[in-house]
C-alpha atoms as a PDB file:
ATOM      1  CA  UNK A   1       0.000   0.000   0.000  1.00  0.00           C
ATOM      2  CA  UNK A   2       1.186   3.575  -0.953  1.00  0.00           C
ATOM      3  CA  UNK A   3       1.959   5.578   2.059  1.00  0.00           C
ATOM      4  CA  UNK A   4       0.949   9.279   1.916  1.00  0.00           C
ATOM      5  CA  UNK A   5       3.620  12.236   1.305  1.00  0.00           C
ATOM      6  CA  UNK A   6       5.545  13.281   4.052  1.00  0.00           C
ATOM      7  CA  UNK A   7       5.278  16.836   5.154  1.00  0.00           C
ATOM      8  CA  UNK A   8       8.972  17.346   5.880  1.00  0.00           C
ATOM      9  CA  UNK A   9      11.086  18.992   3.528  1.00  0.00           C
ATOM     10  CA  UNK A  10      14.016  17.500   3.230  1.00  0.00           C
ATOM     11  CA  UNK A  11      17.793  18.406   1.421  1.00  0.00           C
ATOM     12  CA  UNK A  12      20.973  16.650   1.353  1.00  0.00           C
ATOM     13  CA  UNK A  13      24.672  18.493   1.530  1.00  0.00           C
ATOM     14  CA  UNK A  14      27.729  16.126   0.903  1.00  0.00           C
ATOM     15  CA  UNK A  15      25.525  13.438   3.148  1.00  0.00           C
ATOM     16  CA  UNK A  16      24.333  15.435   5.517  1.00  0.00           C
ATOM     17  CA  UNK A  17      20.396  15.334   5.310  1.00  0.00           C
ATOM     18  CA  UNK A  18      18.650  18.186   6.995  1.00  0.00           C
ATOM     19  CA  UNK A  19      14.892  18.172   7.930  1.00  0.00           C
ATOM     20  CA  UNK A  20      13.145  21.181   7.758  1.00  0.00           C
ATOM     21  CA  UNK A  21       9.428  22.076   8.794  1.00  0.00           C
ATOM     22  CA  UNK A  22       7.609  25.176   9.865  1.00  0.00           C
ATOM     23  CA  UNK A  23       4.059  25.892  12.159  1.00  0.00           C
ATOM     24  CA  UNK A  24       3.006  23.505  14.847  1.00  0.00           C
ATOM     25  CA  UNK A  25       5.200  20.803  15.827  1.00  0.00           C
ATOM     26  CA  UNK A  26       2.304  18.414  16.680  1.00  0.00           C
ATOM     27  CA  UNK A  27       1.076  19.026  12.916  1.00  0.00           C
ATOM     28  CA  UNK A  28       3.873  17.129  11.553  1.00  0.00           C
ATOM     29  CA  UNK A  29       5.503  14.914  14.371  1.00  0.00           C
ATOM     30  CA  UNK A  30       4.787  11.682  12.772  1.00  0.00           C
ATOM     31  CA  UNK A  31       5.986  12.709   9.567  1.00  0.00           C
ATOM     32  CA  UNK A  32       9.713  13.873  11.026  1.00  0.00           C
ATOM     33  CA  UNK A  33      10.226  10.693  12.795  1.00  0.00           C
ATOM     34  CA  UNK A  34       9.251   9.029   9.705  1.00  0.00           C
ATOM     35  CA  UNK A  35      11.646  11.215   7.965  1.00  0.00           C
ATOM     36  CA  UNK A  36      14.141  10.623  10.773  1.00  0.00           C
ATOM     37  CA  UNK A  37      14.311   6.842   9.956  1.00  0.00           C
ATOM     38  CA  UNK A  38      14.243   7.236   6.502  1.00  0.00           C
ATOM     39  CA  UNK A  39      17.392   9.128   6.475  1.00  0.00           C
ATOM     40  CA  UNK A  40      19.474   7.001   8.942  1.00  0.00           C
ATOM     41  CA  UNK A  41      18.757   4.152   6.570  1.00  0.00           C
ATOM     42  CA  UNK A  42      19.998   5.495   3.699  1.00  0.00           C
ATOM     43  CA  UNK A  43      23.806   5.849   6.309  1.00  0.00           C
ATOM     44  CA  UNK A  44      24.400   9.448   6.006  1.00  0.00           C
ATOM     45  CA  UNK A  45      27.299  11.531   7.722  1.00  0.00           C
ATOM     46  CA  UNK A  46      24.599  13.186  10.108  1.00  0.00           C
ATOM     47  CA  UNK A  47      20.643  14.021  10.464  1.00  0.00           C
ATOM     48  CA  UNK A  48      19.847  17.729  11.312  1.00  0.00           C
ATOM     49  CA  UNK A  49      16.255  18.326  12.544  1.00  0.00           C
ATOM     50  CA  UNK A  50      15.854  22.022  11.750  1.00  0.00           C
ATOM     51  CA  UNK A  51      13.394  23.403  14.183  1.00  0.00           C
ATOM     52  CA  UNK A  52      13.836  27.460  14.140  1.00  0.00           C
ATOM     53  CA  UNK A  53      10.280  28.089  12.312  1.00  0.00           C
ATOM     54  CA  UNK A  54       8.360  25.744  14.851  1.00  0.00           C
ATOM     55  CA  UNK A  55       6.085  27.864  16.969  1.00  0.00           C
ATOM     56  CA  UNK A  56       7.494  29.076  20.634  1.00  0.00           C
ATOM     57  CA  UNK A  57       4.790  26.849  22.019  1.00  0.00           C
ATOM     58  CA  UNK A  58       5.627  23.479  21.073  1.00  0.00           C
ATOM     59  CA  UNK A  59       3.585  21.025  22.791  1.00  0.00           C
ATOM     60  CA  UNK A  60       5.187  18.666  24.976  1.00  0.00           C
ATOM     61  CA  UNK A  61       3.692  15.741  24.056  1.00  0.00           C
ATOM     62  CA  UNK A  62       5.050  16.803  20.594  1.00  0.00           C
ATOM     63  CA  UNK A  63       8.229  16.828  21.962  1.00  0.00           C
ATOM     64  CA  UNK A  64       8.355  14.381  23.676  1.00  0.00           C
ATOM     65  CA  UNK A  65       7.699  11.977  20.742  1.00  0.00           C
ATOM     66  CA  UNK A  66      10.593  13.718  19.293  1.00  0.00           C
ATOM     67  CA  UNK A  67      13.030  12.648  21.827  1.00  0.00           C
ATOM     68  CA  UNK A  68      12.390   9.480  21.317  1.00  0.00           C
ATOM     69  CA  UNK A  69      14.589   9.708  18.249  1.00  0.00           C
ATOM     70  CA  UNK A  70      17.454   9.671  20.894  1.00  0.00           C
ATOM     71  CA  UNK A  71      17.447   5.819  20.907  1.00  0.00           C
ATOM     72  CA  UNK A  72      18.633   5.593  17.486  1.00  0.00           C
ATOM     73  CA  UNK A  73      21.689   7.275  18.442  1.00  0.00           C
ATOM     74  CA  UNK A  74      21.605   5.426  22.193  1.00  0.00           C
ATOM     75  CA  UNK A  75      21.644   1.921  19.879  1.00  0.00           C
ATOM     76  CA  UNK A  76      24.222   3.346  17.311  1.00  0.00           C
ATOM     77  CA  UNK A  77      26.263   6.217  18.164  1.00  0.00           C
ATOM     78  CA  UNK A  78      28.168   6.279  14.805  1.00  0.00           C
ATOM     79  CA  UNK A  79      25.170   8.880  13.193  1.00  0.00           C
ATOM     80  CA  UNK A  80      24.573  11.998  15.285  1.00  0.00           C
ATOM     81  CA  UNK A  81      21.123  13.214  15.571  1.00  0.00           C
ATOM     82  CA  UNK A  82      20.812  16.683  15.479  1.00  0.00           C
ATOM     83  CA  UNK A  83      18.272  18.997  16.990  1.00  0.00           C
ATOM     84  CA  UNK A  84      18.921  22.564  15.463  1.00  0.00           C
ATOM     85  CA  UNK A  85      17.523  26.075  16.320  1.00  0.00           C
ATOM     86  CA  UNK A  86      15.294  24.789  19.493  1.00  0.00           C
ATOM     87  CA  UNK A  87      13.926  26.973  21.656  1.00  0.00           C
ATOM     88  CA  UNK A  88      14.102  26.807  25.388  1.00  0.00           C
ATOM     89  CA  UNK A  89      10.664  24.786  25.580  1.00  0.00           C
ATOM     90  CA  UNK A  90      11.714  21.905  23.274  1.00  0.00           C
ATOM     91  CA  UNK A  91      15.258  22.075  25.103  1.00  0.00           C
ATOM     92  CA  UNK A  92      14.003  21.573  28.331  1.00  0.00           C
ATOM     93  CA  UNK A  93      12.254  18.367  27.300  1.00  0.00           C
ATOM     94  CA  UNK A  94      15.007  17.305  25.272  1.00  0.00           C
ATOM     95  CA  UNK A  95      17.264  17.366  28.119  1.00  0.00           C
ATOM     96  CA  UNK A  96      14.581  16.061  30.826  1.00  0.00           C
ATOM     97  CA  UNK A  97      13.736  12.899  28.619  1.00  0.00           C
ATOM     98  CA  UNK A  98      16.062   9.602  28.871  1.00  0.00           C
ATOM     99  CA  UNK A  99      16.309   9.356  25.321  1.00  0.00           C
ATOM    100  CA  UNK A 100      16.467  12.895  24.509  1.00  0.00           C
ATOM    101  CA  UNK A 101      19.819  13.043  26.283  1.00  0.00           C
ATOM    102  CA  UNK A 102      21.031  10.880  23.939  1.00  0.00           C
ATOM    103  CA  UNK A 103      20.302  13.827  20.857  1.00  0.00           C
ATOM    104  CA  UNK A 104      23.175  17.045  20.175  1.00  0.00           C
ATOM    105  CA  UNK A 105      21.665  20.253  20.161  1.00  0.00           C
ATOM    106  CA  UNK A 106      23.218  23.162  17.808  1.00  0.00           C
ATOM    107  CA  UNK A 107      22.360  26.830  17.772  1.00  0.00           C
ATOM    108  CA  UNK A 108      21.336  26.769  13.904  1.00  0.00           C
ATOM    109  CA  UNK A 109      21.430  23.995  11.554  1.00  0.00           C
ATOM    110  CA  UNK A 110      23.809  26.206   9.192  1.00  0.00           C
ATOM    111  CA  UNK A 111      25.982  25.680  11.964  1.00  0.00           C
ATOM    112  CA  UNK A 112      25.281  22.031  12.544  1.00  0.00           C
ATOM    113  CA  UNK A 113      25.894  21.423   8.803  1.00  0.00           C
ATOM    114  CA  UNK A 114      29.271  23.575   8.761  1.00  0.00           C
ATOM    115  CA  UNK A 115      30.662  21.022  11.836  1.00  0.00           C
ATOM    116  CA  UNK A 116      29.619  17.934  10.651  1.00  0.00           C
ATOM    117  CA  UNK A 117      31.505  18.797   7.323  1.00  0.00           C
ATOM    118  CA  UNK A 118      34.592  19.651   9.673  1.00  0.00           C
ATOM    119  CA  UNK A 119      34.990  16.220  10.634  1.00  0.00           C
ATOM    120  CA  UNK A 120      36.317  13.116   9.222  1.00  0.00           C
ATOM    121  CA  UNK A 121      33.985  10.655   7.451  1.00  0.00           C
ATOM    122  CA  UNK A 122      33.621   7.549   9.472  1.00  0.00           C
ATOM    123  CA  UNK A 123      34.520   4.133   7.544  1.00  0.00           C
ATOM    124  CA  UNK A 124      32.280   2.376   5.982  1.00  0.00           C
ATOM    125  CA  UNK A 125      32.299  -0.882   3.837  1.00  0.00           C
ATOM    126  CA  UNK A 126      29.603  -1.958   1.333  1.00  0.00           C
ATOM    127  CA  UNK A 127      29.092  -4.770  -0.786  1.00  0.00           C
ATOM    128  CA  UNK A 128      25.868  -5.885  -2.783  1.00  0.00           C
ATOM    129  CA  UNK A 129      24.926  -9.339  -2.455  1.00  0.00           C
ATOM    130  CA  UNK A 130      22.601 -11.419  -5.478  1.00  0.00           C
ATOM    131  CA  UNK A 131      20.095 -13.308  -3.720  1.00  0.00           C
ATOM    132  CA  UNK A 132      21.910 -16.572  -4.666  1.00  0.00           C
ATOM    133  CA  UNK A 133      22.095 -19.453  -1.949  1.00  0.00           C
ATOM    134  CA  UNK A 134      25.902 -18.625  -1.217  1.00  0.00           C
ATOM    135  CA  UNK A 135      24.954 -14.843  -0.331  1.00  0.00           C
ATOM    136  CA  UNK A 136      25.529 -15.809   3.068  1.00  0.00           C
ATOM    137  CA  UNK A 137      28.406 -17.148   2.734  1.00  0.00           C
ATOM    138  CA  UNK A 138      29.733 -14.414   1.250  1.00  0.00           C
ATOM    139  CA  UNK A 139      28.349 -11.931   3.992  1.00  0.00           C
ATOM    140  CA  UNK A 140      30.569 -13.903   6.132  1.00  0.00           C
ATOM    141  CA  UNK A 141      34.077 -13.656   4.171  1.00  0.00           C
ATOM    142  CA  UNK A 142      33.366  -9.926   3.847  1.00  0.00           C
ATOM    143  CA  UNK A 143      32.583  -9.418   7.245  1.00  0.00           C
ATOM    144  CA  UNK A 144      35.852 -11.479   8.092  1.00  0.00           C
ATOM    145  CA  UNK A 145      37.992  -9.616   5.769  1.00  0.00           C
ATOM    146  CA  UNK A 146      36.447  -6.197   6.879  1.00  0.00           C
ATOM    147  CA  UNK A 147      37.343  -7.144  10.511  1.00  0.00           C
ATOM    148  CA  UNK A 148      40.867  -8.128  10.115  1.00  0.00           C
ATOM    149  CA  UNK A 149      41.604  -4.518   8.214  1.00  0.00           C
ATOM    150  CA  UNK A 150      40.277  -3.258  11.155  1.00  0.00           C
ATOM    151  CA  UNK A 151      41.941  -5.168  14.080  1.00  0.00           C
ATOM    152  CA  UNK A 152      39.144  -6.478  15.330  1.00  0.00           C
ATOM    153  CA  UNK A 153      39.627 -10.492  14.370  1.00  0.00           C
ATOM    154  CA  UNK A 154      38.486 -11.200  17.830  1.00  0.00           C
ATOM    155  CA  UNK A 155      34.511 -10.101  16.694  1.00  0.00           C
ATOM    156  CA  UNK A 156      34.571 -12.603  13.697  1.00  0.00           C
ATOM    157  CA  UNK A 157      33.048 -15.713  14.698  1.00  0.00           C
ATOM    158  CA  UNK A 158      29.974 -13.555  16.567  1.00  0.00           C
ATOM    159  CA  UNK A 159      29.755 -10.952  13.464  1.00  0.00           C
ATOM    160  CA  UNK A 160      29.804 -13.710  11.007  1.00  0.00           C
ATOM    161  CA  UNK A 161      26.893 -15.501  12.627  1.00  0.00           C
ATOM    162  CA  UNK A 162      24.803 -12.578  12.872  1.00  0.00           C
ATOM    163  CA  UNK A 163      25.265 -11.265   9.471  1.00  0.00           C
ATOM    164  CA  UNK A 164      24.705 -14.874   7.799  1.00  0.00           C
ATOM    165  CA  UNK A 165      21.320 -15.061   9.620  1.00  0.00           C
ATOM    166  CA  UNK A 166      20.162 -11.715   8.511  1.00  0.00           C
ATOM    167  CA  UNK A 167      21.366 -12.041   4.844  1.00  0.00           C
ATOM    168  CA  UNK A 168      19.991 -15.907   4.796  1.00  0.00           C
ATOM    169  CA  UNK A 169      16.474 -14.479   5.894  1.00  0.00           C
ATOM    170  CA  UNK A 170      16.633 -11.417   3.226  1.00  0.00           C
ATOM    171  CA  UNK A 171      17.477 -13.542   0.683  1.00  0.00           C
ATOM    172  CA  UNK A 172      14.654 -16.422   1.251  1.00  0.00           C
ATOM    173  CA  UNK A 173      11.857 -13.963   1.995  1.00  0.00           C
ATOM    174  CA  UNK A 174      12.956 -10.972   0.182  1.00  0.00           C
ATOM    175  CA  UNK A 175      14.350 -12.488  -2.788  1.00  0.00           C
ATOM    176  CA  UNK A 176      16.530  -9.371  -3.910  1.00  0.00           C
ATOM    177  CA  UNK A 177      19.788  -7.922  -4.137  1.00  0.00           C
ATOM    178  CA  UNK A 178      21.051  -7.751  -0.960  1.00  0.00           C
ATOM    179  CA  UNK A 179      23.089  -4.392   0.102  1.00  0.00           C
ATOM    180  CA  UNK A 180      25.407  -5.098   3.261  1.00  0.00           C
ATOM    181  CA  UNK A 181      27.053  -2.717   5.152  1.00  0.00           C
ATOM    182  CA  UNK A 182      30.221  -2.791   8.323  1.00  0.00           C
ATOM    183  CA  UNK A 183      30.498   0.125  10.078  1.00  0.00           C
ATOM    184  CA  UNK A 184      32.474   0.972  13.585  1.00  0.00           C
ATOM    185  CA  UNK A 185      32.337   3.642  16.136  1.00  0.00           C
ATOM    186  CA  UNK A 186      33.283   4.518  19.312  1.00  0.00           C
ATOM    187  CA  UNK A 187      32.571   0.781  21.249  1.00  0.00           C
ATOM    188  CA  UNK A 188      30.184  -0.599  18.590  1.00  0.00           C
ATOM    189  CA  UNK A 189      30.635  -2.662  14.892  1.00  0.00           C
ATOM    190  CA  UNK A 190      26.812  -1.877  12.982  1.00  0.00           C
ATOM    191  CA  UNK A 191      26.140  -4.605  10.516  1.00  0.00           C
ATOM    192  CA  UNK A 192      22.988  -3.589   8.056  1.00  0.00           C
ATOM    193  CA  UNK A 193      21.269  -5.504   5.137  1.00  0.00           C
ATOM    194  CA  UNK A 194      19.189  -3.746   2.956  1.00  0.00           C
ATOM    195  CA  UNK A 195      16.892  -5.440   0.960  1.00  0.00           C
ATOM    196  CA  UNK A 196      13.121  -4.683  -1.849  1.00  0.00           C
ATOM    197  CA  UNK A 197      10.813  -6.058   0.149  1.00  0.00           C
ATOM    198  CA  UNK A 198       8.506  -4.318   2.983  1.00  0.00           C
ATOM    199  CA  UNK A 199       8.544  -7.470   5.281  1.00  0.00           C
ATOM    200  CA  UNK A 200      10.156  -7.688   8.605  1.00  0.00           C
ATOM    201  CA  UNK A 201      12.317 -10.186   9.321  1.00  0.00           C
ATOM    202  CA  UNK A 202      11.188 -13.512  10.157  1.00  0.00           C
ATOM    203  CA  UNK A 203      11.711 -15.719  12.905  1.00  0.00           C
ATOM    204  CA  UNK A 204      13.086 -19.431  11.470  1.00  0.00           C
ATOM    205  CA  UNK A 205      13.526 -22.027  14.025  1.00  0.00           C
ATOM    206  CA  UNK A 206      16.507 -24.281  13.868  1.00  0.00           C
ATOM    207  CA  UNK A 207      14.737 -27.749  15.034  1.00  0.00           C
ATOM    208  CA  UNK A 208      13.116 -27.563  11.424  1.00  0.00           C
ATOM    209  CA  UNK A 209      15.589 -24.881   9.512  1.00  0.00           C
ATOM    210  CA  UNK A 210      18.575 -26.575   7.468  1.00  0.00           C
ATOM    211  CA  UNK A 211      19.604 -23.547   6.822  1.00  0.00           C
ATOM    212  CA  UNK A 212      20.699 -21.261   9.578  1.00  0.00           C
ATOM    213  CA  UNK A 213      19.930 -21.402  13.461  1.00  0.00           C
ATOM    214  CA  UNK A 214      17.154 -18.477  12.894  1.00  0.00           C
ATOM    215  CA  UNK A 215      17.007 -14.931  13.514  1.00  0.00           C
ATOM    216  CA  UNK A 216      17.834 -15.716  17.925  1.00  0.00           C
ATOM    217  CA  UNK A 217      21.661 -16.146  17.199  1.00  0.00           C
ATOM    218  CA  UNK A 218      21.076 -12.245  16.409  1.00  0.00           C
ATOM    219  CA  UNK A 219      19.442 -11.244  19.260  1.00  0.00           C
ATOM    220  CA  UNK A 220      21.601 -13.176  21.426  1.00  0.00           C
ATOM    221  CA  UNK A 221      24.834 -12.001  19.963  1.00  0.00           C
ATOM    222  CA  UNK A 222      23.703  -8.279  19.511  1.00  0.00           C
ATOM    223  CA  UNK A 223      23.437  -5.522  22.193  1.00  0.00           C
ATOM    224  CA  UNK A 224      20.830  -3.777  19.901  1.00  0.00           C
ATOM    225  CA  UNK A 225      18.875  -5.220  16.840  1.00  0.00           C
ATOM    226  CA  UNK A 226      16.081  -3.590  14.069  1.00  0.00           C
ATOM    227  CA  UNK A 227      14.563  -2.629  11.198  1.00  0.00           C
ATOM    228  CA  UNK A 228      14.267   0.711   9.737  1.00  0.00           C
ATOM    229  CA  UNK A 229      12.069   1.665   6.556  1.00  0.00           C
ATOM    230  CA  UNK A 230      13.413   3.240   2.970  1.00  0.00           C
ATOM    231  CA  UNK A 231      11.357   4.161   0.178  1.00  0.00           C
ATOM    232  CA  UNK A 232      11.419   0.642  -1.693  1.00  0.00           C
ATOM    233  CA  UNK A 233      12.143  -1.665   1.386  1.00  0.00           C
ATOM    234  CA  UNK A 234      13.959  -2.159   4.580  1.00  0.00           C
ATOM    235  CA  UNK A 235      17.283  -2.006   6.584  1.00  0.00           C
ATOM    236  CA  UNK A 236      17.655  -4.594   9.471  1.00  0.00           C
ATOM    237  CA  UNK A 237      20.776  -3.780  11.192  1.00  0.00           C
ATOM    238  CA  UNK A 238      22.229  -5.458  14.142  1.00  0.00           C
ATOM    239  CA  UNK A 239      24.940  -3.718  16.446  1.00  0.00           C
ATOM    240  CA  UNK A 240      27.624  -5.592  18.348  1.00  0.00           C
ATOM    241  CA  UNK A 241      30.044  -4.772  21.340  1.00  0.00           C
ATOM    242  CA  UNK A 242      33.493  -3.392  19.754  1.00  0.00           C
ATOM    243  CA  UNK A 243      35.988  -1.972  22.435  1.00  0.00           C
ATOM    244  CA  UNK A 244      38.323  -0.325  20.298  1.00  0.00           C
ATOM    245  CA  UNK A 245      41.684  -2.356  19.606  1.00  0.00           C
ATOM    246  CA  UNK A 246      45.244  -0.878  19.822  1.00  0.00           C
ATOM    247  CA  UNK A 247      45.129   2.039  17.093  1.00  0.00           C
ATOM    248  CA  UNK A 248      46.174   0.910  13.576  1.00  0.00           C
ATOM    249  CA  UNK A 249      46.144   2.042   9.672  1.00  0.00           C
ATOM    250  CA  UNK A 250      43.683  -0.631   8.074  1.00  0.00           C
ATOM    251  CA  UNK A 251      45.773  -2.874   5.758  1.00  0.00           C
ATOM    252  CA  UNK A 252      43.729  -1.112   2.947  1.00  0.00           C
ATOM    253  CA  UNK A 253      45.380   2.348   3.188  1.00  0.00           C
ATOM    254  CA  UNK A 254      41.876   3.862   4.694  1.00  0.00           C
ATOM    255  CA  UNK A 255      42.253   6.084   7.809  1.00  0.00           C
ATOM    256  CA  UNK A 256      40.240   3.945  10.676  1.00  0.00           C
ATOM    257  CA  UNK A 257      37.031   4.783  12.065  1.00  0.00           C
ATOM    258  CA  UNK A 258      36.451   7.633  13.840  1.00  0.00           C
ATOM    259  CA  UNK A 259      36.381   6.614  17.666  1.00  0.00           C
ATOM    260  CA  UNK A 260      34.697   8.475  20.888  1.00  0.00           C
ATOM    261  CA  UNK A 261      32.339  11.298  20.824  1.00  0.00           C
ATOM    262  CA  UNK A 262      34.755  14.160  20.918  1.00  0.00           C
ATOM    263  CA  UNK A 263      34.249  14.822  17.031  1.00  0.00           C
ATOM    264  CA  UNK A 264      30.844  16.232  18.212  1.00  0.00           C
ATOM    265  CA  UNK A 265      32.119  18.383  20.348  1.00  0.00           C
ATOM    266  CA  UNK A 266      31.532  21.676  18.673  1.00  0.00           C
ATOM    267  CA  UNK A 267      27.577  21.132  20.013  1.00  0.00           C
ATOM    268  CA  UNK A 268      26.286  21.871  23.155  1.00  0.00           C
ATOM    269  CA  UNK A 269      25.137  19.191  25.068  1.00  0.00           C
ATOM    270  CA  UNK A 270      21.694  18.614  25.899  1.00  0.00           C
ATOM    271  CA  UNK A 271      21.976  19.529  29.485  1.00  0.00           C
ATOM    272  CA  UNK A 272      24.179  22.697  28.507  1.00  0.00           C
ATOM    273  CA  UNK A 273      22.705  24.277  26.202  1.00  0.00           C
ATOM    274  CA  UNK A 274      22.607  28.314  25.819  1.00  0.00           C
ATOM    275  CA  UNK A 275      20.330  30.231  24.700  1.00  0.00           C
END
């Protein structure tokens, strides 16, 4: 079924997606998160929620939904969540709500944009998968091989499980090319398949499955696991523990991830905000 246009306007600079929306904030609430979601699926450098047209009295239930964005970045750090031009209203609930803490608040999102753009682009490796039966197999040599550049050998045999099982049930119930994705940041290794079909994962039991031990080894592995919606599908990603490793260049040349939250630093934090 065809979903009905969202009222957000949205733009895009160098992968940096800003959402932008004017009048009451309860009008459009739904739509934003939607928005939200749809832009952290698509893996970009940094979401900016511009809110410097939205009334002075924002309601707080309003706002409230809104910091419940806070647990993307609470599951996976390595995309801020911006909140840009608030006013003191929408900060104070921000900062009272145990999610909300978990947002950065900037003055304007000019200025949001201009620091993202400052910092280094966090690695990120992609590979497109066929939905053939040795897709998962390959998930797991790419994972491997991802992981070794890295220095982190020590997360293969739990990172290989997890992204087998989540490529094996894309490519039985989804049937299409498979997108998968490694990312690491700060303590935590995202893996994300993206599939063509609007489905949510399914459960497959092992008693009966030949095929893989079912989507449990994921949950059991992962400290965080979901599914977030795109225009023509889905992203299930699955986060694992990753203390960082003794600092090395990846055997590929590529500068390494960017670790801790200092590269955010340029915002205030929720709790310190000015005005």
């Amino acid at each position: 079924m065809a979903r009905p246009p969202l009222r957000v306007r949205t733009h895009a600079l160098r992968q940096v997606v800003v959402l932008e929306f004017a009048g009451k904030l309860g009008g459009v609430i739904e739509d934003l998160d939607r928005s939200i979601q749809l832009a952290l699926a698509d893996g970009p450098r940094a979401v900016i929620c511009d809110l410097s047209a939205v009334y002075e009295g924002a309601e707080p239930g309003a706002v409230e939904l809104l910091a419940t964005v806070g647990r993307h970045m609470r599951d996976w750090p390595g995309i801020p969540v911006v909140v840009a031009g608030s006013k003191r209203r929408v900060r104070e609930v921000l900062r009272a709500h145990p999610l909300g803490r978990y947002l950065v608040l900037a003055p304007s999102a000019r200025e949001a944009v201009s620091a993202v753009l400052e910092t280094p682009m966090p690695v990120i490796e992609w590979q497109r998968l066929a939905p053939h039966p040795t897709a998962p197999r390959a998930s797991r040599n790419f994972v491997s091989r991802t992981l070794l550049d890295w220095g982190l050998g020590r997360l293969i045999p739990s990172a290989s499980l997890v992204v087998s099982e989540l490529v094996t049930n894309s490519t039985i119930h989804a049937g299409s090319d498979v997108d998968l994705s490694v990312s690491w940041d700060v303590d935590a290794l995202r893996l994300t398949v993206r599939d063509n079909s609007f489905d949510l994962p399914r459960p497959r039991f092992a008693r009966f499955d030949q095929n893989g031990r079912g989507l449990s080894v994921v949950t059991g592995l992962s400290r965080s696991f979901g599914v977030l919606p795109t225009e023509d599908g889905k992203v299930v990603w699955a986060v694992l523990n990753a203390a960082r490793p003794n600092p090395r260049r990846p055997k590929s040349g590529k500068a390494m991830p960017m670790t801790g939250r200092g590269q955010f630093d340029y915002f205030h934090p929720a709790g310190k905000t000015q005005d």
